[in-house]
PDB file of N, CA and C in Angstrom:
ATOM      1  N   UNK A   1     103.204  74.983  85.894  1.00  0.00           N
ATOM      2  CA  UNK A   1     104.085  75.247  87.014  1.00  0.00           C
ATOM      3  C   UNK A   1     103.635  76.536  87.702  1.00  0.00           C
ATOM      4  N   UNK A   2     103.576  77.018  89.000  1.00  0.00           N
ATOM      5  CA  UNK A   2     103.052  77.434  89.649  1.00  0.00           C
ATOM      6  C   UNK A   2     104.325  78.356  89.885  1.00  0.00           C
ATOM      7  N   UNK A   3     103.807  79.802  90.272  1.00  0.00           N
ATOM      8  CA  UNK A   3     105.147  80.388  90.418  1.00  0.00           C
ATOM      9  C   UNK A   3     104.894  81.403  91.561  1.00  0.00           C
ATOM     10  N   UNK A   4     106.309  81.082  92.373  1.00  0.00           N
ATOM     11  CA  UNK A   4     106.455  80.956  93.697  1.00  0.00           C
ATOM     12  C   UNK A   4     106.380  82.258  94.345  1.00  0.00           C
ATOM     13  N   UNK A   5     106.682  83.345  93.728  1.00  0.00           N
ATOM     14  CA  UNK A   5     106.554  84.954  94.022  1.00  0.00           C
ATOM     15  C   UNK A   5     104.956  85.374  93.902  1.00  0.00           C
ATOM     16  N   UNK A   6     104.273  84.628  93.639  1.00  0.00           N
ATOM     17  CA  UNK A   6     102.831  85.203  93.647  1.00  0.00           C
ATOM     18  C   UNK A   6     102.190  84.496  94.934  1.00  0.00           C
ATOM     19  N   UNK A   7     102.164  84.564  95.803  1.00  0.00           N
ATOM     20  CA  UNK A   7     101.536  84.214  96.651  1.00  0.00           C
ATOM     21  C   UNK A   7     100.579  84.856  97.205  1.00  0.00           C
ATOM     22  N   UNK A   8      99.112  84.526  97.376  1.00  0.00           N
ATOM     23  CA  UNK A   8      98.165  85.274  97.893  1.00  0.00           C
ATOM     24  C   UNK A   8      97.507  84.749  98.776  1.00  0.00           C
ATOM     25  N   UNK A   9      96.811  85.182 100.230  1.00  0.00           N
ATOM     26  CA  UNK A   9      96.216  84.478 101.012  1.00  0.00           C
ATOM     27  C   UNK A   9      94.921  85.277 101.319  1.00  0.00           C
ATOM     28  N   UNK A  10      93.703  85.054 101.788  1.00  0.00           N
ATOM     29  CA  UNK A  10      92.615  85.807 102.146  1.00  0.00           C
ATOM     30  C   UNK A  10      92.012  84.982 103.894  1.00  0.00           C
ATOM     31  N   UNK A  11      91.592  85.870 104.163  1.00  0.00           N
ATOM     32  CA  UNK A  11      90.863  85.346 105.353  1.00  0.00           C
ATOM     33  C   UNK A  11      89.668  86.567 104.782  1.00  0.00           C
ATOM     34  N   UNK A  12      88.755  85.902 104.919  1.00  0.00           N
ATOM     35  CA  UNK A  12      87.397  85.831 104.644  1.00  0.00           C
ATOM     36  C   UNK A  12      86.227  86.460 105.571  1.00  0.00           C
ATOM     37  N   UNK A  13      85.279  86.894 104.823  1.00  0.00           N
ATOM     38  CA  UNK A  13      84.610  87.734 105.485  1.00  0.00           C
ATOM     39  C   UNK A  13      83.767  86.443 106.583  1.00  0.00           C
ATOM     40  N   UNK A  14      83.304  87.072 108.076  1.00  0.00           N
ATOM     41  CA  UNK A  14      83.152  86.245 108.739  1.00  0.00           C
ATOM     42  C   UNK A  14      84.250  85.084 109.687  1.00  0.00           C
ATOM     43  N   UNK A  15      85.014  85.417 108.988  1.00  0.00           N
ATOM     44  CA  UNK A  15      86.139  84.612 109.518  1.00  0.00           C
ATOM     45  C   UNK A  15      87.127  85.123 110.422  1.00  0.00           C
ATOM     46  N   UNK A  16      86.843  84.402 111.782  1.00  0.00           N
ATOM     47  CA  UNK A  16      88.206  85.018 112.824  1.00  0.00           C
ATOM     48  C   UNK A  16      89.404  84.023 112.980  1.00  0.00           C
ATOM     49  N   UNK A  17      90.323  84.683 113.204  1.00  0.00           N
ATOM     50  CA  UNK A  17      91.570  83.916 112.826  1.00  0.00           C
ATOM     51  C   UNK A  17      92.224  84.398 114.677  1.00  0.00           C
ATOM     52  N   UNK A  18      92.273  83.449 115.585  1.00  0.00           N
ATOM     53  CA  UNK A  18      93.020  83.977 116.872  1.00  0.00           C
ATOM     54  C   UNK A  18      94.056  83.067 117.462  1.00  0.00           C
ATOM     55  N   UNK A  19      95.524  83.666 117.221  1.00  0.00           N
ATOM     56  CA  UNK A  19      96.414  83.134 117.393  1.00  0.00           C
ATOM     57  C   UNK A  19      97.773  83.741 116.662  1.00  0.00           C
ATOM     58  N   UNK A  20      98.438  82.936 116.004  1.00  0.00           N
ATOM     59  CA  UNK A  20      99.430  83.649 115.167  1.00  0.00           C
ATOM     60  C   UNK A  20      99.344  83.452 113.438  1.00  0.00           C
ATOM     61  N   UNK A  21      99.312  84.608 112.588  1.00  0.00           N
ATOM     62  CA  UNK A  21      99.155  84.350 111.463  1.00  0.00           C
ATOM     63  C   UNK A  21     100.519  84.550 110.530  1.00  0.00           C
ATOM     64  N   UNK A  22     101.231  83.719 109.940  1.00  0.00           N
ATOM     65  CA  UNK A  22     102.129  83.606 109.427  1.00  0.00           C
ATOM     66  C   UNK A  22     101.833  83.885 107.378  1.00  0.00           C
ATOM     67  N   UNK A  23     102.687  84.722 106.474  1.00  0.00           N
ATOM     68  CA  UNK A  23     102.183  84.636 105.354  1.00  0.00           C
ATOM     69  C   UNK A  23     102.902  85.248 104.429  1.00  0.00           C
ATOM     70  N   UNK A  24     103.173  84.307 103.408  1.00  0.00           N
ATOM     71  CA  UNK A  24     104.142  84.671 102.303  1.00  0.00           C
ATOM     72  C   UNK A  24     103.565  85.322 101.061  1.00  0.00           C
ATOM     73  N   UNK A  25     103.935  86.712 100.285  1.00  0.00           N
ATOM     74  CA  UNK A  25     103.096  87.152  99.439  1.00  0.00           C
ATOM     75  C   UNK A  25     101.892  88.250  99.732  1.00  0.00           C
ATOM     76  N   UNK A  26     100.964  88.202  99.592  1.00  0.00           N
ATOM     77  CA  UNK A  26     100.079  89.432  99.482  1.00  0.00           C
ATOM     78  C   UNK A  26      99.027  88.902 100.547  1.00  0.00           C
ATOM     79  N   UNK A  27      98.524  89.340 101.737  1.00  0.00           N
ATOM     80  CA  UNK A  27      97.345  89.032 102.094  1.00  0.00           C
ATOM     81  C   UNK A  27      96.069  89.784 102.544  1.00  0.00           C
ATOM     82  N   UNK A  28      95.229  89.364 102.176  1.00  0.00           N
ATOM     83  CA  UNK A  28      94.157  90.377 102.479  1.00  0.00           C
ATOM     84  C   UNK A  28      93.091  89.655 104.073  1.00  0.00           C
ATOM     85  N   UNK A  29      92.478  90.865 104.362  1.00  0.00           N
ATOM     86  CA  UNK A  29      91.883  90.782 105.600  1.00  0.00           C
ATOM     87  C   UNK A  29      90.500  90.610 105.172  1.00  0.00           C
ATOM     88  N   UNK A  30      89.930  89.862 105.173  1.00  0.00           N
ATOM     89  CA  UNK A  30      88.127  90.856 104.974  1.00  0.00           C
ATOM     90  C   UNK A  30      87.508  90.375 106.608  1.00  0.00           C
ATOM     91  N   UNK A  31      88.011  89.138 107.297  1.00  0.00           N
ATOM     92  CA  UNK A  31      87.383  88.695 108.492  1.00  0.00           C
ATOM     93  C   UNK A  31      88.197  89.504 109.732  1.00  0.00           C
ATOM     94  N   UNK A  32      88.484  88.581 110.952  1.00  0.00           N
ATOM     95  CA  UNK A  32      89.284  89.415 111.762  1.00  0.00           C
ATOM     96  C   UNK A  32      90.104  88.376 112.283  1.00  0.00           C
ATOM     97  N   UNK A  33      91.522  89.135 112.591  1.00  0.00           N
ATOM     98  CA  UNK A  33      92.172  88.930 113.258  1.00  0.00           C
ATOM     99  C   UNK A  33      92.960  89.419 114.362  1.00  0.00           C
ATOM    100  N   UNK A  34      93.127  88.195 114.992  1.00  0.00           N
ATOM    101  CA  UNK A  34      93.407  88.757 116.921  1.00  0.00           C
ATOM    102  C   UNK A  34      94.818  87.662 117.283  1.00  0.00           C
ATOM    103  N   UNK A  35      95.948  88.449 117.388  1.00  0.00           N
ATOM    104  CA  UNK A  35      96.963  87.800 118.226  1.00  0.00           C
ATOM    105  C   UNK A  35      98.408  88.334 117.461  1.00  0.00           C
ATOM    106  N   UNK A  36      98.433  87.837 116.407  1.00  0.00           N
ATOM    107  CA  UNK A  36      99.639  88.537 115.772  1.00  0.00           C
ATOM    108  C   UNK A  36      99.716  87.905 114.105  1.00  0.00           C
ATOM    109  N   UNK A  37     100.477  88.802 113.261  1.00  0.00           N
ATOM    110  CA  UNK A  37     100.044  88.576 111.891  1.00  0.00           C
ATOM    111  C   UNK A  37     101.884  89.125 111.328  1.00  0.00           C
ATOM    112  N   UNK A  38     101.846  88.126 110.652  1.00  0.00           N
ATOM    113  CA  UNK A  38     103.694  88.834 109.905  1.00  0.00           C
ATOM    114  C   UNK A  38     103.303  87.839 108.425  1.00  0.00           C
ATOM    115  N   UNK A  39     103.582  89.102 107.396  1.00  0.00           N
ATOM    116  CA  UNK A  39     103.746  89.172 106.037  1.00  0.00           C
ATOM    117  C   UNK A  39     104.079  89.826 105.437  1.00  0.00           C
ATOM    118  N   UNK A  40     104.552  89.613 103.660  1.00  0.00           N
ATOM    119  CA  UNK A  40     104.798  90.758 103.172  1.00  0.00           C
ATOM    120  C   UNK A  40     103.618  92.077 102.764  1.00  0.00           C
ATOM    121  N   UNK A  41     103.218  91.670 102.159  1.00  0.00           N
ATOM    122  CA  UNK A  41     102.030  92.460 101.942  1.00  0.00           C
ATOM    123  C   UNK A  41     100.613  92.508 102.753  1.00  0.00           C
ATOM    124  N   UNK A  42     100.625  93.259 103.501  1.00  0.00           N
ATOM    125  CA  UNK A  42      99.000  93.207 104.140  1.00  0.00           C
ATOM    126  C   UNK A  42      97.895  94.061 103.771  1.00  0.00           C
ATOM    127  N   UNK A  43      96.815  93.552 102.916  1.00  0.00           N
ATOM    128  CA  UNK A  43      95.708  94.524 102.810  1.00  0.00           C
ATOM    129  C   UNK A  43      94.358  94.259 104.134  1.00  0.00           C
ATOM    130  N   UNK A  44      94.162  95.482 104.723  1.00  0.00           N
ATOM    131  CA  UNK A  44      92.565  95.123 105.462  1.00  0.00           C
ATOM    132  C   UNK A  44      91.598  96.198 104.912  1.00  0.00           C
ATOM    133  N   UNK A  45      90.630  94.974 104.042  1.00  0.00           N
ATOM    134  CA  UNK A  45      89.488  95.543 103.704  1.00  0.00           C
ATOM    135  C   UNK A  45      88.502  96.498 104.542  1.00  0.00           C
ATOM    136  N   UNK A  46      87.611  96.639 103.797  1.00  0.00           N
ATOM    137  CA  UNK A  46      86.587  97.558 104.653  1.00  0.00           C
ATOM    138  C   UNK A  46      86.075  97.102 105.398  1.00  0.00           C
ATOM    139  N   UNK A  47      85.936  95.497 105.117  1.00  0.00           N
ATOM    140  CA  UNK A  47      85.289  95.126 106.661  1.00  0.00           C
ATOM    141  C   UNK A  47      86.011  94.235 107.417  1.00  0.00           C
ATOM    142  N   UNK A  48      87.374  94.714 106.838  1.00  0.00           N
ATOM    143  CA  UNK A  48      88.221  93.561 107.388  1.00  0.00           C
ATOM    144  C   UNK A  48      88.972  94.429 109.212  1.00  0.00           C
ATOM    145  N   UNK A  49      89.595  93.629 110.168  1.00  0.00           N
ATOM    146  CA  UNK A  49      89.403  94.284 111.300  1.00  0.00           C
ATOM    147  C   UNK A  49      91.054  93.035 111.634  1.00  0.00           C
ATOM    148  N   UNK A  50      91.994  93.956 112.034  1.00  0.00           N
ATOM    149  CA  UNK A  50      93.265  93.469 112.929  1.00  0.00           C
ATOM    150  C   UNK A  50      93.380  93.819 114.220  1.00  0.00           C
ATOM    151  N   UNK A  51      93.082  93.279 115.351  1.00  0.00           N
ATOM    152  CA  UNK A  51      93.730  94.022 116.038  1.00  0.00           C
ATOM    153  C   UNK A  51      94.947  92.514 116.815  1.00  0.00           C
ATOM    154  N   UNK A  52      96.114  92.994 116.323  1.00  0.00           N
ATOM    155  CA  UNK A  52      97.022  91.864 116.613  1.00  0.00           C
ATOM    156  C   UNK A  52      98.709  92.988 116.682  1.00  0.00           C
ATOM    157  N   UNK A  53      99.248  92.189 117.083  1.00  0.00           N
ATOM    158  CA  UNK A  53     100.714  92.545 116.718  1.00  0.00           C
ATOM    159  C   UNK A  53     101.200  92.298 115.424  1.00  0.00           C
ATOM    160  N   UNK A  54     101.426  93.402 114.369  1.00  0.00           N
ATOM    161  CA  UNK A  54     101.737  93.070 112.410  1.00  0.00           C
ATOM    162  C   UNK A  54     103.048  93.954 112.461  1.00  0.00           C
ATOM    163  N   UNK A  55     103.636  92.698 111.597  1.00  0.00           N
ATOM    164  CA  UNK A  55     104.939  92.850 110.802  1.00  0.00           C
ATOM    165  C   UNK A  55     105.120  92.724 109.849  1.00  0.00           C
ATOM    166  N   UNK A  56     105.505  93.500 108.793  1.00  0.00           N
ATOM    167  CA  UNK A  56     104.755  93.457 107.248  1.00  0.00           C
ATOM    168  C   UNK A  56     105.312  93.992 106.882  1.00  0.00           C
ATOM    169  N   UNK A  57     106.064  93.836 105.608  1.00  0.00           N
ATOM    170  CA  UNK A  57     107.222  94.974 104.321  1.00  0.00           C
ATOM    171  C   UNK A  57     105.938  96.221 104.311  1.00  0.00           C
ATOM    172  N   UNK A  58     105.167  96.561 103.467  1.00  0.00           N
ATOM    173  CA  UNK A  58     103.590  97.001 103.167  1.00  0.00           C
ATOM    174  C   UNK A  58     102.450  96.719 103.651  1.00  0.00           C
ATOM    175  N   UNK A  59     101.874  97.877 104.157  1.00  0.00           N
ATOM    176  CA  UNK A  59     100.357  97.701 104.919  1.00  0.00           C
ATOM    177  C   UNK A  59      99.544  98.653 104.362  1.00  0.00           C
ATOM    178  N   UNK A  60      98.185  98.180 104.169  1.00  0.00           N
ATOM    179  CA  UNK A  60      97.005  99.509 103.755  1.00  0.00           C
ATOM    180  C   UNK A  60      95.950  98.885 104.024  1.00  0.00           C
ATOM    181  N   UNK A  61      95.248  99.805 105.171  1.00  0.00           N
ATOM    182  CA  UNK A  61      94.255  99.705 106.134  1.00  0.00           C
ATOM    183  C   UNK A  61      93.160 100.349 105.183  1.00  0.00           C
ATOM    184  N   UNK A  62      92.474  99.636 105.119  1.00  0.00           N
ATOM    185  CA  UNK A  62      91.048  99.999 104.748  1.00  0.00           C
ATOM    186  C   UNK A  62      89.705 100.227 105.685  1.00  0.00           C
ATOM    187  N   UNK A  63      90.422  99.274 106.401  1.00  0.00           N
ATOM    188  CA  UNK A  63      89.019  98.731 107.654  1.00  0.00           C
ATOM    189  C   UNK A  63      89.906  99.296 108.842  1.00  0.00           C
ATOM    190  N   UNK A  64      89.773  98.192 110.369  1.00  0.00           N
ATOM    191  CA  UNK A  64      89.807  98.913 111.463  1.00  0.00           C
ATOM    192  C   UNK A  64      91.268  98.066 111.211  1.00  0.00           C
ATOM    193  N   UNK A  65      91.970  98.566 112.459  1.00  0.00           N
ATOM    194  CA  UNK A  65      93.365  98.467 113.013  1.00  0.00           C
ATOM    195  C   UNK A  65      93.808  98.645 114.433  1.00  0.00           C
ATOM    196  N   UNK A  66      94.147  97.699 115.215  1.00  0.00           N
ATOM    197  CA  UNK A  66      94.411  98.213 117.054  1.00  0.00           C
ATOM    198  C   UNK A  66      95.486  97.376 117.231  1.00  0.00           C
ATOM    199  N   UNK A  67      96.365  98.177 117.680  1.00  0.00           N
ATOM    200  CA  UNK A  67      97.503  96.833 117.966  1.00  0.00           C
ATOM    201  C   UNK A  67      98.891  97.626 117.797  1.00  0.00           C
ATOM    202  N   UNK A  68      99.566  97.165 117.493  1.00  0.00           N
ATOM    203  CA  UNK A  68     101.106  98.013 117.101  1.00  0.00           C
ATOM    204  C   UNK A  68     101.392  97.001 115.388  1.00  0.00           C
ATOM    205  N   UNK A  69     102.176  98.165 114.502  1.00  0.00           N
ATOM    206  CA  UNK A  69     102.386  97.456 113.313  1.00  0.00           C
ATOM    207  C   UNK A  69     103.652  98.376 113.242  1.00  0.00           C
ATOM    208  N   UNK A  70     104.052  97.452 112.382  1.00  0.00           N
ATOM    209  CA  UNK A  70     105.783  97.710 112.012  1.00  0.00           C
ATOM    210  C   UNK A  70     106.501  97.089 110.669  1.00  0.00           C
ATOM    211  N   UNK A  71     106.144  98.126 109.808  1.00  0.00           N
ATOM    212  CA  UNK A  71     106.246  97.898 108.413  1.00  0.00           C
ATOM    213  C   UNK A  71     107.797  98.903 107.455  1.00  0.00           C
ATOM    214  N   UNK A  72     108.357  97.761 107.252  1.00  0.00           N
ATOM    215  CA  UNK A  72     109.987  98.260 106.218  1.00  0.00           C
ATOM    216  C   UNK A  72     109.585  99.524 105.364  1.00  0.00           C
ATOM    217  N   UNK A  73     108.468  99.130 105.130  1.00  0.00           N
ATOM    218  CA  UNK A  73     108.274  99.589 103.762  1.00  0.00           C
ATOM    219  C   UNK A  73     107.100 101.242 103.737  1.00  0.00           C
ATOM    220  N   UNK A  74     106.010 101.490 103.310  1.00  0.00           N
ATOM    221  CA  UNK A  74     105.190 102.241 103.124  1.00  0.00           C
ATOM    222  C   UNK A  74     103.433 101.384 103.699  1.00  0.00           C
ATOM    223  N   UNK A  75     102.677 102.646 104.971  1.00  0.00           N
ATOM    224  CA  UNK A  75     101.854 102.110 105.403  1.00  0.00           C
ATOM    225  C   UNK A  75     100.540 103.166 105.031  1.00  0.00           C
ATOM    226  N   UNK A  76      99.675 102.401 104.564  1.00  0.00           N
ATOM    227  CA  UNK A  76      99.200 103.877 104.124  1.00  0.00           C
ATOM    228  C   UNK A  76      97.372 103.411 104.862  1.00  0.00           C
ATOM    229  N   UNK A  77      96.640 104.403 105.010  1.00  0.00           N
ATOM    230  CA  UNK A  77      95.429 104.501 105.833  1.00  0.00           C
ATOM    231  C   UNK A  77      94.583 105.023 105.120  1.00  0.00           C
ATOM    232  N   UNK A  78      93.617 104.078 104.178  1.00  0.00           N
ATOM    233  CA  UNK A  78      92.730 104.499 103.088  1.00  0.00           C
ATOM    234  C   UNK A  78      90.890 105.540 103.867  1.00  0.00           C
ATOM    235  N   UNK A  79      90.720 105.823 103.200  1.00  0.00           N
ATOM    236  CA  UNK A  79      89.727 107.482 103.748  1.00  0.00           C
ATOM    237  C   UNK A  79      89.086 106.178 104.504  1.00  0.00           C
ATOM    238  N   UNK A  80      88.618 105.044 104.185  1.00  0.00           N
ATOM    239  CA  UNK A  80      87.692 104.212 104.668  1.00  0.00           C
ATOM    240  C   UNK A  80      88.565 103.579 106.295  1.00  0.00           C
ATOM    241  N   UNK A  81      89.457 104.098 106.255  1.00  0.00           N
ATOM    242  CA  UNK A  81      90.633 103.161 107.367  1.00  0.00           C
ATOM    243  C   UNK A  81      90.583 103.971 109.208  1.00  0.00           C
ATOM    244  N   UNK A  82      90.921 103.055 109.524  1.00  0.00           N
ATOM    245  CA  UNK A  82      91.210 103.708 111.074  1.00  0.00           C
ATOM    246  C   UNK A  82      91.992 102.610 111.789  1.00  0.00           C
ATOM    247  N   UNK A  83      92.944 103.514 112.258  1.00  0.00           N
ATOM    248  CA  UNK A  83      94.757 102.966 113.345  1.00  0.00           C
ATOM    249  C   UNK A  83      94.827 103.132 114.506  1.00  0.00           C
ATOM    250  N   UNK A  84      94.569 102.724 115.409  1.00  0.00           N
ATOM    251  CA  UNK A  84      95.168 102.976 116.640  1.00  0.00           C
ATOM    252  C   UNK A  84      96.055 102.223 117.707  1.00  0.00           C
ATOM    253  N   UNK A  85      97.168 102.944 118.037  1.00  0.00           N
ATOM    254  CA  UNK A  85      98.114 102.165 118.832  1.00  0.00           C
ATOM    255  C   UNK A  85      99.193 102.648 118.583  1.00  0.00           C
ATOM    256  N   UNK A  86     100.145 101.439 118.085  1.00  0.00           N
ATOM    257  CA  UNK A  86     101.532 102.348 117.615  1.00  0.00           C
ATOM    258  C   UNK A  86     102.333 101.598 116.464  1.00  0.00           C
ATOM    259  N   UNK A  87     102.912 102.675 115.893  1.00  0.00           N
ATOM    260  CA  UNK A  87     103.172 102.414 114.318  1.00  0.00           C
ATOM    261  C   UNK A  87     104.429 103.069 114.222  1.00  0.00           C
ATOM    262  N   UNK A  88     104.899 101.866 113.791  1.00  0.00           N
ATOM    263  CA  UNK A  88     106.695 102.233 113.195  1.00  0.00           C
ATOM    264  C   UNK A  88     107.109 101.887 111.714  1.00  0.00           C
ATOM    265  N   UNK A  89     107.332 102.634 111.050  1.00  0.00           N
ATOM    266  CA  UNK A  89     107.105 102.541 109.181  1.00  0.00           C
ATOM    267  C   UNK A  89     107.954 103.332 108.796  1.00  0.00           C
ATOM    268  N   UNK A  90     107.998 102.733 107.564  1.00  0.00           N
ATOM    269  CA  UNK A  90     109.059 103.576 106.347  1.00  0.00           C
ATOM    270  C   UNK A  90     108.726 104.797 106.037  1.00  0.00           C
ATOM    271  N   UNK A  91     107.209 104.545 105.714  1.00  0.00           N
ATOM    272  CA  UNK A  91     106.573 106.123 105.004  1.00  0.00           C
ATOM    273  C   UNK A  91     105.070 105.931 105.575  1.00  0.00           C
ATOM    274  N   UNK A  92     104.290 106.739 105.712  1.00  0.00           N
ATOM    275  CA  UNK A  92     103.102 106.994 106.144  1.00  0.00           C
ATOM    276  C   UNK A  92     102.579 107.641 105.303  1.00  0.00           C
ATOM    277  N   UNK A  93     101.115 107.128 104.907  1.00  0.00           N
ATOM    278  CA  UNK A  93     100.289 107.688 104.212  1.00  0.00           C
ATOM    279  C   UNK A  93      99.176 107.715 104.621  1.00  0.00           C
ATOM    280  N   UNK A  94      98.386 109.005 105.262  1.00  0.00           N
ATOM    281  CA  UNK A  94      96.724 108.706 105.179  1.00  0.00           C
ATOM    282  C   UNK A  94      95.981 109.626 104.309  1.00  0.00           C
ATOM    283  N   UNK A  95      94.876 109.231 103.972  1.00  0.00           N
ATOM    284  CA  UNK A  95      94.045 109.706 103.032  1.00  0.00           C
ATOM    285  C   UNK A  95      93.419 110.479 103.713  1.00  0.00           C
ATOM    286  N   UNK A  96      92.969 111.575 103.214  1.00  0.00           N
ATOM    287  CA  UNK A  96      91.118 112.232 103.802  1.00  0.00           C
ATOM    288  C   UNK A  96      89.950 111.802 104.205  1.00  0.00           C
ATOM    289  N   UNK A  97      89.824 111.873 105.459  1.00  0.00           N
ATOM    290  CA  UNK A  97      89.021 111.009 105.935  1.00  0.00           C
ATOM    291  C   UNK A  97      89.738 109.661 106.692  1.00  0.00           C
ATOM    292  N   UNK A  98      90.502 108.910 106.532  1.00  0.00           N
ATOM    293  CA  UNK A  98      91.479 108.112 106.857  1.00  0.00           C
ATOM    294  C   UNK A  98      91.512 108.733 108.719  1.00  0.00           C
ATOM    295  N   UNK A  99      91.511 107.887 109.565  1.00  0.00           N
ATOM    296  CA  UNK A  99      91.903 107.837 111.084  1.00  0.00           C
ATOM    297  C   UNK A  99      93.200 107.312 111.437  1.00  0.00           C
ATOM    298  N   UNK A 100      93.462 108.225 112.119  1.00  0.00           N
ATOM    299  CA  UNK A 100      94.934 107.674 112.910  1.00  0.00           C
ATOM    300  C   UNK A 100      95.084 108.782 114.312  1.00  0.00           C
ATOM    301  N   UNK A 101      95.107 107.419 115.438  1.00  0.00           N
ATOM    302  CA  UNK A 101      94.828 107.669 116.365  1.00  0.00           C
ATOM    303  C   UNK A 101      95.694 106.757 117.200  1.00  0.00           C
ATOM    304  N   UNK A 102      97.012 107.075 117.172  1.00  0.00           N
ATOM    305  CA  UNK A 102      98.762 106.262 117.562  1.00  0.00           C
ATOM    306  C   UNK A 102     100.105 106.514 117.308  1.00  0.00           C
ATOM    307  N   UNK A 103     100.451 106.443 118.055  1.00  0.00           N
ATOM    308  CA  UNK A 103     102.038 106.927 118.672  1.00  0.00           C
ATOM    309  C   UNK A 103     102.613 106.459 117.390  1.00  0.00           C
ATOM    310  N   UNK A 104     102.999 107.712 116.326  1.00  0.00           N
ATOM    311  CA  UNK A 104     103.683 106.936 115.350  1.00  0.00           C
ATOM    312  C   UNK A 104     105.117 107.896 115.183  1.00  0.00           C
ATOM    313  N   UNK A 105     106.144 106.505 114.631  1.00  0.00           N
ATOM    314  CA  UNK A 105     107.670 106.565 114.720  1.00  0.00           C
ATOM    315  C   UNK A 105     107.909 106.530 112.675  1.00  0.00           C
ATOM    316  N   UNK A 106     108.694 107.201 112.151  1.00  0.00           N
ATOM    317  CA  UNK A 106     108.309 106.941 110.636  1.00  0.00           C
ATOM    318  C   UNK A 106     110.114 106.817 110.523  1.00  0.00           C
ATOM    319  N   UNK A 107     110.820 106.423 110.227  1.00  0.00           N
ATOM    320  CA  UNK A 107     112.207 105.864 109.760  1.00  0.00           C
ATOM    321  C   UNK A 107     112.459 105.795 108.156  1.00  0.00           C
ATOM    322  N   UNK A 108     113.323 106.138 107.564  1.00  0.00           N
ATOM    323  CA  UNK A 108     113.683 105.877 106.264  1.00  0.00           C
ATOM    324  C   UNK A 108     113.454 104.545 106.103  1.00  0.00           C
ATOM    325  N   UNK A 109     112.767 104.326 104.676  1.00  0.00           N
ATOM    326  CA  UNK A 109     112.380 102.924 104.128  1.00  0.00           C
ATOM    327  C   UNK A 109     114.406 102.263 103.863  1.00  0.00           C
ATOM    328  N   UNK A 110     113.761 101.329 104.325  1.00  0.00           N
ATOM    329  CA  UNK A 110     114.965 100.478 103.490  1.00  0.00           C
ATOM    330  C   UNK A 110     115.082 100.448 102.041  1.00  0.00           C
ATOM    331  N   UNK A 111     116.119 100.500 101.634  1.00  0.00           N
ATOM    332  CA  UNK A 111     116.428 100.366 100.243  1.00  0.00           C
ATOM    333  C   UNK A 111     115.824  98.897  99.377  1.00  0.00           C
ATOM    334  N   UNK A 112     114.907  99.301  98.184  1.00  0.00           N
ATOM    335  CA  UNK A 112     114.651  98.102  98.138  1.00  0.00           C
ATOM    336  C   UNK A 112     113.192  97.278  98.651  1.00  0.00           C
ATOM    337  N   UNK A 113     112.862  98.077  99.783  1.00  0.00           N
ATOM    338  CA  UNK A 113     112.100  97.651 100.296  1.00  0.00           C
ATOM    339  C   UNK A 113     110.207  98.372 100.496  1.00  0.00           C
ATOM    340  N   UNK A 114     110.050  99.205  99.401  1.00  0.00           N
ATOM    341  CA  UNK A 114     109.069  99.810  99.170  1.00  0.00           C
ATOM    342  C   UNK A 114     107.833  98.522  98.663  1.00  0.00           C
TER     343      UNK A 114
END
């Protein structure tokens, strides 16, 4: 039996995704995406590249980022990462080295929702 809280999705290196991306569970970036993206968990790899409209409990940018994102929870911008646009989040985190280059709004996390 397969259990329903683990959900994981990947889009793949090489792979562009343009339109709307819908996704339950954890997903990772390694290709690109262009148009808009809502999940709980979003990882973008190092060579992974968003530039869409994201709605996401959790985000951590590894790779590139352009667009506006808007996350409940904690968004954090790994040394390898770069943001630009605008960002509305629970908590903000960037690393050393990490880019951020956008109008950002930071709000108490929801309870629960880290």
């Amino acid at each position: 039996m397969k259990d329903k809280d683990n959900k994981f999705s990947i889009i793949d290196t090489g792979m562009t995704v343009d339109g709307s991306v819908v996704g339950n569970g954890n997903m990772v970036v390694n290709g690109t995406v262009k148009g808009t993206l809502s999940g709980e968990s979003v990882v973008i790899s190092e060579e992974g590249h968003i530039a869409a409209d994201t709605q996401a409990r959790t985000m951590t940018v590894g790779g590139r980022f352009e667009g506006r994102i808007e996350t409940t929870g904690q968004l954090v911008i790994l040394s390898t990462g770069s943001c630009s646009g605008e960002i509305v989040c629970g908590d903000l985190v960037v690393e050393a080295g990490g880019r951020l280059d956008a109008r950002v709004s930071c709000k108490a996390p929801q309870k629960g929702k880290r």
